[in-house]
Each structure stands twice: as C-alpha cells, then as structure tokens.
C-alpha atoms as a PDB file:
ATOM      1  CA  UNK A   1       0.000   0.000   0.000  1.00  0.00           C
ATOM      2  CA  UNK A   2       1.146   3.110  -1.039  1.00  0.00           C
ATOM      3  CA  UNK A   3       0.696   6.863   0.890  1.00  0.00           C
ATOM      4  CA  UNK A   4       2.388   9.534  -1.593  1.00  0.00           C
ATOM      5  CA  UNK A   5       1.560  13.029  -2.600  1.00  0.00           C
ATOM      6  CA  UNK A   6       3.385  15.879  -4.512  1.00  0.00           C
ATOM      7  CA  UNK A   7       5.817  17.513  -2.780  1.00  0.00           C
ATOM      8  CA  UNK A   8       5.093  15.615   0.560  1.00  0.00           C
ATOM      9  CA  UNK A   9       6.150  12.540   2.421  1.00  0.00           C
ATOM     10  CA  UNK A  10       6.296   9.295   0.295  1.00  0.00           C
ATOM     11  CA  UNK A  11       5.756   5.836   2.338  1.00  0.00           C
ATOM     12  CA  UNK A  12       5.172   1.886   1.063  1.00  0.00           C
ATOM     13  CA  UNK A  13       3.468  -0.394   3.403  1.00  0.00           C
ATOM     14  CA  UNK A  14       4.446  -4.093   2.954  1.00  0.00           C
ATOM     15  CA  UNK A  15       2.044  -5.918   5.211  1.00  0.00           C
ATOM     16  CA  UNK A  16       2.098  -9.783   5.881  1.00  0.00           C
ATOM     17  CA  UNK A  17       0.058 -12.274   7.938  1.00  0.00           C
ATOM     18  CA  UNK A  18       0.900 -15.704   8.750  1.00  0.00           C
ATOM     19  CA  UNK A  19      -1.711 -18.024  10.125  1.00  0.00           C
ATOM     20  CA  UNK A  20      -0.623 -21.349  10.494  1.00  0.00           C
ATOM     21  CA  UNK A  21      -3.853 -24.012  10.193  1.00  0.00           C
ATOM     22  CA  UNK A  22      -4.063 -25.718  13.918  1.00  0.00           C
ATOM     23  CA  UNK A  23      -2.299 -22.445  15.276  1.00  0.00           C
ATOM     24  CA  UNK A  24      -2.988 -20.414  17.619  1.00  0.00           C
ATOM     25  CA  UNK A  25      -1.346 -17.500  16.964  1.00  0.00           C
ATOM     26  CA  UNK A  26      -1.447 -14.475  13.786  1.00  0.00           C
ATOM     27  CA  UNK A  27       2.293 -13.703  13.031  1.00  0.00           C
ATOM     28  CA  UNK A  28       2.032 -10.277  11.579  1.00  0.00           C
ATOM     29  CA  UNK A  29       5.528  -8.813   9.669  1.00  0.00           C
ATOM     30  CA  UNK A  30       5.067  -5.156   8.341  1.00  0.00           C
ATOM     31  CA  UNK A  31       8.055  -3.375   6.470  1.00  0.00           C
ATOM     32  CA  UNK A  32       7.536   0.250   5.950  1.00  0.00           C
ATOM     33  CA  UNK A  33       9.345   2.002   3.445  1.00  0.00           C
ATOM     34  CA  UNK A  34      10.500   6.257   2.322  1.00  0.00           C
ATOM     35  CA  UNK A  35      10.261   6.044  -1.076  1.00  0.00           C
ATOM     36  CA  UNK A  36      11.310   9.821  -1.682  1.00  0.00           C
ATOM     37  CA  UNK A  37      15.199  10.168  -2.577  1.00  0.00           C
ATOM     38  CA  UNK A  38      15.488  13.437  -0.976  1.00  0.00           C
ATOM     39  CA  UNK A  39      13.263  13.762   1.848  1.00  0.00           C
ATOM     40  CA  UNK A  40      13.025  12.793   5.666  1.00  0.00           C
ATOM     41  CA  UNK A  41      10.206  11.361   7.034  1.00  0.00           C
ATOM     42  CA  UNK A  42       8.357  11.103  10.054  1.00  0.00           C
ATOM     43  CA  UNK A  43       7.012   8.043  10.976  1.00  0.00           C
ATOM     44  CA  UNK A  44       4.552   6.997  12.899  1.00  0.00           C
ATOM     45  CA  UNK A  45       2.920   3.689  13.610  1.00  0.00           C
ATOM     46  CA  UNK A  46       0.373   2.171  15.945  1.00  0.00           C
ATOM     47  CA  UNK A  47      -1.128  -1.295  15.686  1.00  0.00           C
ATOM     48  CA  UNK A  48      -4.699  -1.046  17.673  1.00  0.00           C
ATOM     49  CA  UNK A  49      -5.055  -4.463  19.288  1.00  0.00           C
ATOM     50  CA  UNK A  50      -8.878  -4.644  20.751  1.00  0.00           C
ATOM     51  CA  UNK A  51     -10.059  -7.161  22.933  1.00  0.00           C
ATOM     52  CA  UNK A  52     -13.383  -7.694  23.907  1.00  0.00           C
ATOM     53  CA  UNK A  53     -15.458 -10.726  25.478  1.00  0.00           C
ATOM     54  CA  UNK A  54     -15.150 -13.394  26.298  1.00  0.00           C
ATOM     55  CA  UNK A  55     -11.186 -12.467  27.239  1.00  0.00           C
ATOM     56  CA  UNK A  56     -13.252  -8.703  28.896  1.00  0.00           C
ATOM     57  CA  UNK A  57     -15.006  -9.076  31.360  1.00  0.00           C
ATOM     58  CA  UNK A  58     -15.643  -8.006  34.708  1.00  0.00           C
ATOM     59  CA  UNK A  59     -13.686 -11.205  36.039  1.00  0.00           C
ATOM     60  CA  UNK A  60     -10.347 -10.413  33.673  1.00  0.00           C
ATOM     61  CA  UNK A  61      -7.430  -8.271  34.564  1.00  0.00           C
ATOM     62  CA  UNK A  62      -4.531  -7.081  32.447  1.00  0.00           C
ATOM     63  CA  UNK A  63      -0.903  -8.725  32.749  1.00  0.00           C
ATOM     64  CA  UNK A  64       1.971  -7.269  32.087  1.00  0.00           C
ATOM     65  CA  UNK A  65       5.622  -5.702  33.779  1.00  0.00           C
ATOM     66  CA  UNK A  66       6.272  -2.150  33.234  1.00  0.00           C
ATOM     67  CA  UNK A  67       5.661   1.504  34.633  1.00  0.00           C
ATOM     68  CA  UNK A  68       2.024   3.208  34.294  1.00  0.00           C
ATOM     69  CA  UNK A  69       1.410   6.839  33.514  1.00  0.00           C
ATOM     70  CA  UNK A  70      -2.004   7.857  32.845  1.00  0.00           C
ATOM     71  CA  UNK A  71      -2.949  10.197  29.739  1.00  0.00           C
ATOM     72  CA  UNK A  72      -5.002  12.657  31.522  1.00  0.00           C
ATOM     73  CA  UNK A  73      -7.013  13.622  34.508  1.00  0.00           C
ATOM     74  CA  UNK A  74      -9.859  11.333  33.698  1.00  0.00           C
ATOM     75  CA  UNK A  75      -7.427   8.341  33.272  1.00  0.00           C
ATOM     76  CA  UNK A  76      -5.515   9.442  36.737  1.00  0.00           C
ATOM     77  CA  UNK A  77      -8.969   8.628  38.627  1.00  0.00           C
ATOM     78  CA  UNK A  78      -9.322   5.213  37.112  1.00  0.00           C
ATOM     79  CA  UNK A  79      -5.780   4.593  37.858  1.00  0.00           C
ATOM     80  CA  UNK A  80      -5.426   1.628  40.628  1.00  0.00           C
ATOM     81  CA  UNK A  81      -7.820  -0.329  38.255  1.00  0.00           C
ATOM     82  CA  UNK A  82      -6.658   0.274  35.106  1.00  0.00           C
ATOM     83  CA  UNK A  83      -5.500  -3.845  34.636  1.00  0.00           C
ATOM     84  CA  UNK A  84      -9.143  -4.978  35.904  1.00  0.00           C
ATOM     85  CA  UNK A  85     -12.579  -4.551  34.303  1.00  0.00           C
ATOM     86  CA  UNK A  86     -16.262  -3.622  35.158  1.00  0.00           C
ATOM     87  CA  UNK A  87     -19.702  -4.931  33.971  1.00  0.00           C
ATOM     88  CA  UNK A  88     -20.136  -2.369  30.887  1.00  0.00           C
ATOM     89  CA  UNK A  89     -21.156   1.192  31.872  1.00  0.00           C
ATOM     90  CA  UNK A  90     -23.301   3.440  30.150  1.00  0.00           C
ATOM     91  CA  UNK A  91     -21.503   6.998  29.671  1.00  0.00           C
ATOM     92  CA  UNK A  92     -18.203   5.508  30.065  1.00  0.00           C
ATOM     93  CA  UNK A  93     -15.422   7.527  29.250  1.00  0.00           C
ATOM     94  CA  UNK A  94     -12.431   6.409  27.545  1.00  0.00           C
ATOM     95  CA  UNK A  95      -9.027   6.209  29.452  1.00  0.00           C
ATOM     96  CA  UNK A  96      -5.723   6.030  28.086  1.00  0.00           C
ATOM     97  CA  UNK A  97      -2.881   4.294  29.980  1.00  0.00           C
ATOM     98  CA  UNK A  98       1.078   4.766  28.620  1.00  0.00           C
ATOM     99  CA  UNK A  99       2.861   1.721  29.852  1.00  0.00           C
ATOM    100  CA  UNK A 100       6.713   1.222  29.555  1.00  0.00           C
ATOM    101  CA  UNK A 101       7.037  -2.172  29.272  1.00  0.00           C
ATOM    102  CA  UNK A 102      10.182  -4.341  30.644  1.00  0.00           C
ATOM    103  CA  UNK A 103      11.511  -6.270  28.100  1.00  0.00           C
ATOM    104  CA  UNK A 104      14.251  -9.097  27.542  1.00  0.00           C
ATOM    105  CA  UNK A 105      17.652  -8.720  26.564  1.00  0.00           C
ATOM    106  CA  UNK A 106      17.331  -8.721  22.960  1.00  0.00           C
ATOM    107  CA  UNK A 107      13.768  -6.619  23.232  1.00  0.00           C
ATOM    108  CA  UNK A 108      10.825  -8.959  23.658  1.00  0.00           C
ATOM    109  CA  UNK A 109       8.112  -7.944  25.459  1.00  0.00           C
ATOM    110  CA  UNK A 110       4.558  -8.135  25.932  1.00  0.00           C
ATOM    111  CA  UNK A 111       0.790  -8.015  27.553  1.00  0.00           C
ATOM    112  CA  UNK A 112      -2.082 -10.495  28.116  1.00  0.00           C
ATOM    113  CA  UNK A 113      -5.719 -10.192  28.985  1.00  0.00           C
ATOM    114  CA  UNK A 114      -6.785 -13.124  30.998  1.00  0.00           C
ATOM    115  CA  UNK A 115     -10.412 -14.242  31.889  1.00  0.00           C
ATOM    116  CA  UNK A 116      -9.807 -17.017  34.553  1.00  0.00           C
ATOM    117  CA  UNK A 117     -13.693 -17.957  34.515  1.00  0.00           C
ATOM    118  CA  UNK A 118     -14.058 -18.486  31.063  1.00  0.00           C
ATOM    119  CA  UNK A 119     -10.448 -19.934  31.000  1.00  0.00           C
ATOM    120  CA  UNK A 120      -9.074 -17.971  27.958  1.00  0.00           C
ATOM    121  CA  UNK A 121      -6.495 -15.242  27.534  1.00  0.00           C
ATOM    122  CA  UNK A 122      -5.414 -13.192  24.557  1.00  0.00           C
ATOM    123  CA  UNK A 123      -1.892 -12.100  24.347  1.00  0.00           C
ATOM    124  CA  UNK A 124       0.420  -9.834  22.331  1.00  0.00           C
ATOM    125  CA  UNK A 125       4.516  -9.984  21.500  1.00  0.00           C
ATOM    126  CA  UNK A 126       6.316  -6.872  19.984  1.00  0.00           C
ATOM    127  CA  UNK A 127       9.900  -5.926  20.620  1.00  0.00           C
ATOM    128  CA  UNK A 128      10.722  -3.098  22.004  1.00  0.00           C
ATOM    129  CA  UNK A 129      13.286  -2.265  19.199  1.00  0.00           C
ATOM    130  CA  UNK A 130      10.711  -1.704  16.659  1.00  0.00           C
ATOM    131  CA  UNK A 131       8.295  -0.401  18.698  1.00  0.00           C
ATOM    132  CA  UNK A 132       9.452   1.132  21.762  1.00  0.00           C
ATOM    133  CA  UNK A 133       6.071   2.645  22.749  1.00  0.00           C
ATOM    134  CA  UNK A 134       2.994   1.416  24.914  1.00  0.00           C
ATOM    135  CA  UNK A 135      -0.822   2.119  24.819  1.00  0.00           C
ATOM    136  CA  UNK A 136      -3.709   1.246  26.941  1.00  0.00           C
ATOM    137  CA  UNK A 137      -6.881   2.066  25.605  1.00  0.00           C
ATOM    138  CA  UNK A 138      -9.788   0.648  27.992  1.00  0.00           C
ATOM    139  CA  UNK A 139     -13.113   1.420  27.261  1.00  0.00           C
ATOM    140  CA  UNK A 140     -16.013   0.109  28.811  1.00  0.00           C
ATOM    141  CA  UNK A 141     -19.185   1.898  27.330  1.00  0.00           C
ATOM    142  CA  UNK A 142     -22.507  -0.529  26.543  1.00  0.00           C
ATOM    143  CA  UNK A 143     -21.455   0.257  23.115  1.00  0.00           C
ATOM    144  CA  UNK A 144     -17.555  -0.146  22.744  1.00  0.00           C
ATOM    145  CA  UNK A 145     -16.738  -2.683  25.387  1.00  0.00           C
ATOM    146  CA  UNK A 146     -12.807  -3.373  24.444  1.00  0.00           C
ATOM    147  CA  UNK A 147      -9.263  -3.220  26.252  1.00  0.00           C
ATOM    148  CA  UNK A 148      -6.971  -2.141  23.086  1.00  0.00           C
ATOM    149  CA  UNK A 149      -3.431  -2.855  23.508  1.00  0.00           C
ATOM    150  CA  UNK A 150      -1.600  -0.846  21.401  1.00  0.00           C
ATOM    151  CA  UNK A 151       2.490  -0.937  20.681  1.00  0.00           C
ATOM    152  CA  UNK A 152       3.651   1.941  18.774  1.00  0.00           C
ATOM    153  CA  UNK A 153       6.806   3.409  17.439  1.00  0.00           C
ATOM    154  CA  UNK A 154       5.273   6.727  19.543  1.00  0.00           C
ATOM    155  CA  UNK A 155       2.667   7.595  21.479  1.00  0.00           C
ATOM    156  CA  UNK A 156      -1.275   8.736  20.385  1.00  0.00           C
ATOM    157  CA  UNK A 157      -0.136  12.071  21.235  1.00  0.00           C
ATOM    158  CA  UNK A 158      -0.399  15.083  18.487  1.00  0.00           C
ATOM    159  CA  UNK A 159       2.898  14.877  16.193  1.00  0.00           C
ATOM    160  CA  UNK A 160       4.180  18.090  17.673  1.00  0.00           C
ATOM    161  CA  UNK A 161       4.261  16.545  21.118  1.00  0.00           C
ATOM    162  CA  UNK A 162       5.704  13.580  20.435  1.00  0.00           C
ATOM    163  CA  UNK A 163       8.322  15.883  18.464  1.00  0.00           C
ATOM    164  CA  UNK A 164       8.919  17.954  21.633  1.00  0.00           C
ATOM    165  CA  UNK A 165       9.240  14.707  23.782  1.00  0.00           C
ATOM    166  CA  UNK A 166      11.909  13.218  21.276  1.00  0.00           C
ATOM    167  CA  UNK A 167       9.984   9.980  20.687  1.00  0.00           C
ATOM    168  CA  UNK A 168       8.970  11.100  17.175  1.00  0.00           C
ATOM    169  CA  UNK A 169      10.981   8.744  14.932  1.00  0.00           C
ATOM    170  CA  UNK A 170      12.300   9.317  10.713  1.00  0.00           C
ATOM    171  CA  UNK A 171      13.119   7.644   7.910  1.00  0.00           C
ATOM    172  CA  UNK A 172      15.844   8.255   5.953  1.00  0.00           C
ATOM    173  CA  UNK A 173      15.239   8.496   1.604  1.00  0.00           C
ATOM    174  CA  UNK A 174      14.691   4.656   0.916  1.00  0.00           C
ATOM    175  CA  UNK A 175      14.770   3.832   4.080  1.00  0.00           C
ATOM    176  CA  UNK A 176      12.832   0.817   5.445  1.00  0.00           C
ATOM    177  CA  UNK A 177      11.878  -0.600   8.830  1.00  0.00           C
ATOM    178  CA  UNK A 178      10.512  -3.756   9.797  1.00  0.00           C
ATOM    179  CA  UNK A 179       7.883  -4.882  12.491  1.00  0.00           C
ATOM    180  CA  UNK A 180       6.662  -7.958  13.930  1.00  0.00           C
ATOM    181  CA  UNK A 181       3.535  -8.433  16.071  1.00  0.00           C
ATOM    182  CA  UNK A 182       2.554 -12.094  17.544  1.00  0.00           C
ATOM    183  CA  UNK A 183      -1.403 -11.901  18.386  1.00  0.00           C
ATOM    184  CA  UNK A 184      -1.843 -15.280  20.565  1.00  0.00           C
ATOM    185  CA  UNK A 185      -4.868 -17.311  22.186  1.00  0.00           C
ATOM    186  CA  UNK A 186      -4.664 -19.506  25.231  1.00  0.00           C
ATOM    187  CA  UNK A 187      -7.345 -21.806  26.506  1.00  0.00           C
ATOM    188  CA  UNK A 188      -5.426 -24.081  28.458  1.00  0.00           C
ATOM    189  CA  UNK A 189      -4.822 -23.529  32.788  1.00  0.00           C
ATOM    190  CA  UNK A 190      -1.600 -24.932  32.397  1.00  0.00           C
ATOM    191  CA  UNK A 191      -0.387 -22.609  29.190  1.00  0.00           C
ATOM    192  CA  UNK A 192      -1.860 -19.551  30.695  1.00  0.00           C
ATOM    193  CA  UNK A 193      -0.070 -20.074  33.918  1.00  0.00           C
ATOM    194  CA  UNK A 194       2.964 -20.174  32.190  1.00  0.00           C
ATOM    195  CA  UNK A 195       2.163 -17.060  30.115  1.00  0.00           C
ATOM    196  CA  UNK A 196       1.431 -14.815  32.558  1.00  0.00           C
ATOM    197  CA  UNK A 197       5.032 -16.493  34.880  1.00  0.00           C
ATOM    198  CA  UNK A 198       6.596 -15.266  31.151  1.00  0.00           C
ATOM    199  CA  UNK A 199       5.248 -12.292  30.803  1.00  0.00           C
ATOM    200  CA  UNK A 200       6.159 -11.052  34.367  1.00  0.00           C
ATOM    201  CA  UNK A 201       9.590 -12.251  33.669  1.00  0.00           C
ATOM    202  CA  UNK A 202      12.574 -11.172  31.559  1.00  0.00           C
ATOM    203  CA  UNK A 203      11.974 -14.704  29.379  1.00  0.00           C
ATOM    204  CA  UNK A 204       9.866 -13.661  26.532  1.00  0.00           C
ATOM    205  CA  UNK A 205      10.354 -14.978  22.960  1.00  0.00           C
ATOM    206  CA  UNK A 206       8.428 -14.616  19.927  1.00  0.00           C
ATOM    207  CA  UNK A 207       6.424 -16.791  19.448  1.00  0.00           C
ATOM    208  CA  UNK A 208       5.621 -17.458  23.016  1.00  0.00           C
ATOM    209  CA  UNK A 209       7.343 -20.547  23.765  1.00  0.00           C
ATOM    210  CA  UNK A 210       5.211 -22.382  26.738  1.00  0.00           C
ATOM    211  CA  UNK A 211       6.901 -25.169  26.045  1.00  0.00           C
END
C-alpha cells in the first residue's frame, strides 16, 4: 500500500500475515518504506489491538511488567484499576494508559488479557526495538466494550508533542523498517499459567514458547 503526494512525504506499506492451520497465533511482519530520494520522514505507527469478550469481562485483569502513567485527569482517577474490568457502563469515558514495558535482553516484550472464569487469555509480543512505545486504551461503554493494547513506534499524542518529547521517529530516503507483532490465544490452565510467569519475567520470545 502506497501513501504519496506531490511535494510531501512518500511511504510503502508491505504488510504480511501468517496463520498457520491448527495455530494459535497471527504472526504479523510489516516493512515500511520512504520512497522519496530526498526527503526525511516522520514516521509513525500504531497497531490497535482490541479485545473484547469473552477475554473482557468483569472477572479479567490485564498482565503485564512495566511503569504506568495515565494520559489525563480522567485516566488518573481510574488509575489503581486500570488492569481490571467492570460490567459495561453506560456513559463511560475512555481512558488512556502509557505503559513502559520491561523487556528481555534482545527486546521482547509483551501483555495479556486473561479471563480465569471463562479460562481464555489473549496475548500480544512486539519488541521493544521496533516499537518502543505502549498504549492502553480501555473502554467500557454498553457500546464499545474493548481493552486495546496498542504498541507503537510513539505515542497517540499530536505529532508536535511527540516531536517535543523526542519519541517522534524518521526515515531516511529509501529507508525501510521492519515490524513484527505475535497476536496469541490460550485456553489451556496450564499454558496460561505459564504465560502470565513469562510475561512477568525477563523470558519472553516470539512466538511465546510455553513449552
């Protein structure tokens, strides 16, 4: 997929999805590509990960290892709970979590949503080297009744803040940059046990090996 204009920014998306039949898991590999020979290019990407029921619900909680900051006031009061979940609530408004995620060595890292009633979780690899940045998006409205978990090369902040903060990455003229997502289900005790021990460690690999 191309996004190219005159005298503006020039970019080619190579996507790819692997789904293996049996599997459990989407393997996705993105490269992104400047195809302008003289200019420099921002770049920004965010892959929006929602999860909703049966992996929501008001029995599930969030796992991960990392730092929390809230996005704004409204997340700040929802703050202690941000990694559990209510019944859905009419008038609910969104909140926005940034999480910086630990990671091993060579970058892996990662986040789960885990329903222990319905015995299922729904889990996420990236590495931190392609996409250093972390999003919660929780929102639990009658309507829109999701926990998004979103890795990013930035954060959903307006380009001029992320500028200002010095997360804003660029790509060189013909410069390309990979990324690789593993989007995982679990419906086994045993296997999400030893997720969630993984995914509080410094032992991550990608694919998840619970072997």
């Amino acid at each position: 997929m191309y996004e190219q204009a005159a005298q503006y920014d020039k970019y080619k998306l190579v996507a790819g999805i692997d789904v293996r039949i049996g599997g459990k898991e989407i393997i996705i590999h993105d490269e992104v590509t400047n195809c302008s020979q003289e200019r420099i290019s921002p770049l920004e990407l965010l892959y929006h990960i929602n999860i909703g029921p049966p992996a929501v619900s008001k029995s599930s909680r969030m796992i991960f290892k990392g730092d929390v900051q809230p996005r704004d006031k409204n997340a700040a009061q929802g703050l202690k709970q941000h990694a559990a979940f209510s019944d859905k609530r009419k008038g609910f408004v969104e909140e926005c979590y940034f999480i910086n995620l630990a990671s091993s060595p060579d970058g892996q890292t990662g986040t789960m949503v885990v329903n222990p009633l319905e015995n299922i979780a729904v889990y996420e690899i990236h590495n931190k080297n392609q996409l250093k940045c972390f999003t919660q998006w929780k929102q639990m409205g009658t309507d829109e009744y999701v926990n998004g978990l979103e890795p990013g090369t930035s954060l959903p902040n307006c380009r001029g803040e992320e500028r200002k903060a010095g997360r804003l990455e660029f790509l060189k003229p013909g410069e390309c940059r990979s990324f690789d997502i593993t989007i995982g289900v679990l419906g086994d005790h045993s296997e999400i046990n030893k997720a969630i021990q993984l995914l509080e460690s410094d032992r991550l690999s990608n694919p998840l090996n619970l072997q």
